[in-house]
Protein backbone atom coordinates (compact mmCIF):
# COMPACT_ATOMS: atom_id res chain seq x y z
CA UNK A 1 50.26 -19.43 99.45
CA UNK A 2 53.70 -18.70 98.58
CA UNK A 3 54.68 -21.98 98.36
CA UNK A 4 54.34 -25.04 95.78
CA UNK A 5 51.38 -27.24 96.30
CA UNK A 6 53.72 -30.20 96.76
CA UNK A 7 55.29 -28.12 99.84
CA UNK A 8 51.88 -27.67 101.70
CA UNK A 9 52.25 -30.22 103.99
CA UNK A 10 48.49 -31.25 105.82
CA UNK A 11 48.08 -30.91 108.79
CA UNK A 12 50.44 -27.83 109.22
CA UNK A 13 49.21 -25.36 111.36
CA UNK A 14 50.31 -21.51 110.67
CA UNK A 15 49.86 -18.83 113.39
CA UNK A 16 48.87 -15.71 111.41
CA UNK A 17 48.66 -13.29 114.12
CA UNK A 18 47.08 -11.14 115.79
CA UNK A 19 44.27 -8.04 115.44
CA UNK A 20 42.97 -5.75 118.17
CA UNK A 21 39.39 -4.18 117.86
CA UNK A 22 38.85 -0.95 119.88
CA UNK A 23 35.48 0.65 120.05
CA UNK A 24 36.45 3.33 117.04
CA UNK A 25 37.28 0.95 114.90
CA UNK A 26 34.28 -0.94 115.11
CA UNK A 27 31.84 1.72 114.50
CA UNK A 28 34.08 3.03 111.31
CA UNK A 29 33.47 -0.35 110.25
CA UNK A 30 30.35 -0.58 110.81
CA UNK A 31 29.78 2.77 109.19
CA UNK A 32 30.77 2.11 105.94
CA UNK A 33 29.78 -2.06 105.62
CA UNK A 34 27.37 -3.10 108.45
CA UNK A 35 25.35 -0.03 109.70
CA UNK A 36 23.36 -1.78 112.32
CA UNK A 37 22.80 -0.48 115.70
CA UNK A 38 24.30 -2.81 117.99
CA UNK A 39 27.98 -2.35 115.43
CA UNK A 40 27.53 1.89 115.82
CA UNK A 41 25.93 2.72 119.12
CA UNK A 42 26.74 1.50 122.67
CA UNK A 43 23.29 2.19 124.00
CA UNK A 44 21.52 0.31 121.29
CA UNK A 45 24.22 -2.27 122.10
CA UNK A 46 23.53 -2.43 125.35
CA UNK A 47 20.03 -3.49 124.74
CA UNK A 48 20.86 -6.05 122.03
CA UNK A 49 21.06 -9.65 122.52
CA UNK A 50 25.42 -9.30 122.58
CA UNK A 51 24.76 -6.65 126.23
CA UNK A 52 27.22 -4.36 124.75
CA UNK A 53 29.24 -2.93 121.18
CA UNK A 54 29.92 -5.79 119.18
CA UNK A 55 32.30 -5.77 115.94
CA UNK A 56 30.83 -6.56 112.77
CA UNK A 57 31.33 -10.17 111.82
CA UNK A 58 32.89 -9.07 108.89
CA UNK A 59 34.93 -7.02 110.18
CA UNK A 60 36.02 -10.08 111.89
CA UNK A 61 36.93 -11.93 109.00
CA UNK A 62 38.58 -8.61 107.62
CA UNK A 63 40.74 -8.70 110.92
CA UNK A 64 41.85 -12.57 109.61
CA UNK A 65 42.34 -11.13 106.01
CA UNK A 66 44.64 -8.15 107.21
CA UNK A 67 46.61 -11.33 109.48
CA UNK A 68 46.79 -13.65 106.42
CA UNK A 69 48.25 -10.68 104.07
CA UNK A 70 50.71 -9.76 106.62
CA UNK A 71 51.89 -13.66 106.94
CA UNK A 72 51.70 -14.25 102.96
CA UNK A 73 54.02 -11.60 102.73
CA UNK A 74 56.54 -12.44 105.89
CA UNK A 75 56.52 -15.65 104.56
CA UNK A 76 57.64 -14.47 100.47
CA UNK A 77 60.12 -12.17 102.50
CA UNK A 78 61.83 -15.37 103.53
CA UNK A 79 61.58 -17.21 101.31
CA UNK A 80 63.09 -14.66 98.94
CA UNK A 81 66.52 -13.85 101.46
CA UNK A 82 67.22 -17.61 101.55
CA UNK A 83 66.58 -17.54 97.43
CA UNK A 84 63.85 -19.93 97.10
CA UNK A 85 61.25 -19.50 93.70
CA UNK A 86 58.06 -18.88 95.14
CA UNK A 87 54.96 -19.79 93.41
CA UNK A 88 52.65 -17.87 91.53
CA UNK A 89 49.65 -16.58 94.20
CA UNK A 90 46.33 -18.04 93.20
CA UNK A 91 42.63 -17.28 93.51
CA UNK A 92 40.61 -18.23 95.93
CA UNK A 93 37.54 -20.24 94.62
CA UNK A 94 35.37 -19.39 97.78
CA UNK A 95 34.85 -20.45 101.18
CA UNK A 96 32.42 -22.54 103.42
CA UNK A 97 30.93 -23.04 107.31
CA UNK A 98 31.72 -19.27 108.10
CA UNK A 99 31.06 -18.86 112.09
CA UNK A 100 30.91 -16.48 114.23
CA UNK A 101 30.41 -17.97 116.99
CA UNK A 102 30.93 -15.53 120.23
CA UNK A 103 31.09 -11.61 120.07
CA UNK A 104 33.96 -9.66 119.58
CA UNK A 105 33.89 -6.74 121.85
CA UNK A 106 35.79 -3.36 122.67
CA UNK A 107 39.29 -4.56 123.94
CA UNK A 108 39.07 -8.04 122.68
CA UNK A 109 42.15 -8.99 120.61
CA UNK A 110 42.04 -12.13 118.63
CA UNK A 111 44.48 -14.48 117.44
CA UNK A 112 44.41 -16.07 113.89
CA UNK A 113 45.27 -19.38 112.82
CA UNK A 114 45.31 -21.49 109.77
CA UNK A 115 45.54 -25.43 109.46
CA UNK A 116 45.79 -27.28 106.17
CA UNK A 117 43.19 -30.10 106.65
CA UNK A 118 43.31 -31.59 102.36
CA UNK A 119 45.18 -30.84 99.43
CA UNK A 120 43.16 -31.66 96.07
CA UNK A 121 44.68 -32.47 92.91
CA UNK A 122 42.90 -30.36 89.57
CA UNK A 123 42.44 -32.26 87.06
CA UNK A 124 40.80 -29.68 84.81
CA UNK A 125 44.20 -27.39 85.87
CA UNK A 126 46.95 -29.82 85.97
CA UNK A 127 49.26 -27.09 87.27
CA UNK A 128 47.29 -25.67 90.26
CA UNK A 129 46.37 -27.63 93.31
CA UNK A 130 43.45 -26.45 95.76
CA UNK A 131 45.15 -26.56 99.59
CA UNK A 132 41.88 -26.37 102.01
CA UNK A 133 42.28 -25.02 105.32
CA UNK A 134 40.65 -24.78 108.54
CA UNK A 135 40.48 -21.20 110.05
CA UNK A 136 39.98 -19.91 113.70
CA UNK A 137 40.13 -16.81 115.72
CA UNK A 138 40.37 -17.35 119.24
CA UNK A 139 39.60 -13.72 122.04
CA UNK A 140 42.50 -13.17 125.03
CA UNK A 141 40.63 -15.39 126.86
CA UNK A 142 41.43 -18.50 124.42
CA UNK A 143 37.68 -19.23 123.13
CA UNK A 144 37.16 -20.06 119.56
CA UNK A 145 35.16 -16.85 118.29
CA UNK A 146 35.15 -17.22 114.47
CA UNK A 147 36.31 -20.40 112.11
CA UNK A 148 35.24 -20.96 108.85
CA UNK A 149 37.04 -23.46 105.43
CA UNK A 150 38.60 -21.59 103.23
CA UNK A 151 40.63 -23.15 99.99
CA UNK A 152 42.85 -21.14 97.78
CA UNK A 153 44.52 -22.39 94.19
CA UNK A 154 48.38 -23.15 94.74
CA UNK A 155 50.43 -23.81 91.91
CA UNK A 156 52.11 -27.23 91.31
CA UNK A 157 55.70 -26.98 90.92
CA UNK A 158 55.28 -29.25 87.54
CA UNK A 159 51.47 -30.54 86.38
CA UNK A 160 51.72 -33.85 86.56
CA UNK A 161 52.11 -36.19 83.52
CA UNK A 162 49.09 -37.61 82.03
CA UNK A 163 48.93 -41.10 81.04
């Protein structure tokens, strides 16, 4: 996030973009993080349960990453022309209900989207908040493909006073 944790409204939903997977690209992913046949060979493909070359799924969620960077950064680009202070990026503490839950094939593009479903307060880090999000990938043909909860630290724009 670029912005303050008080900013994040929930319930926003952010359209990240877009990433295209051609046949190359999946077997160079495959190649170097998910050497199994039906990623790398469209005969052993064929015979698998997906019928045909099927991307990695995490080259799937790399497609989301690449999407997400690309927004983080419009987004600071902004931000910065219309001279707002942006916040201080944060680490994400992990992630939970990954799915993948239709193939991504040759010529399939698929469209990202995040939507901010909580916002938790830290008490052991007064000046982060965790903003948890909801995350989908939908193919051309509009079906959800991949979703999973991710959360990321966002920093507070003052921690809170303590009683």
């Amino acid at each position: 996030m670029t912005r303050f944790f008080e900013d994040v409204p929930i319930g926003e939903e952010i359209a990240l973009g877009s990433h295209a997977f051609d046949a190359e690209a999946i077997k160079d992913f495959a190649r170097q993080f998910d050497p199994q046949p039906f990623h790398l060979d469209e005969e052993a493909a064929a015979h698998s349960l997906f019928g045909g070359l099927a991307a990695s799924g995490w080259h799937t969620a790399a497609g989301w990453m690449t999407c997400f960077v690309a927004w983080r950064k419009r987004e600071a680009e902004e931000m910065a022309a219309r001279g707002e202070r942006l916040a201080r990026p944060g680490p994400s503490p992990g992630f939970r209900d990954m799915k993948w839950l239709k193939p991504v094939h040759p010529g399939d593009t698929i469209s990202y989207r995040a939507r901010v479903i909580d916002k938790v307060e830290l008490r052991s880090r007064p000046e982060w908040g965790l903003v948890v999000s909801l995350n989908e990938g939908f193919n051309q043909k509009g079906e959800l493909v991949f979703s999973f909860v991710g959360q990321v630290m966002t920093e507070r724009r003052a921690a809170p006073v303590r009683p």
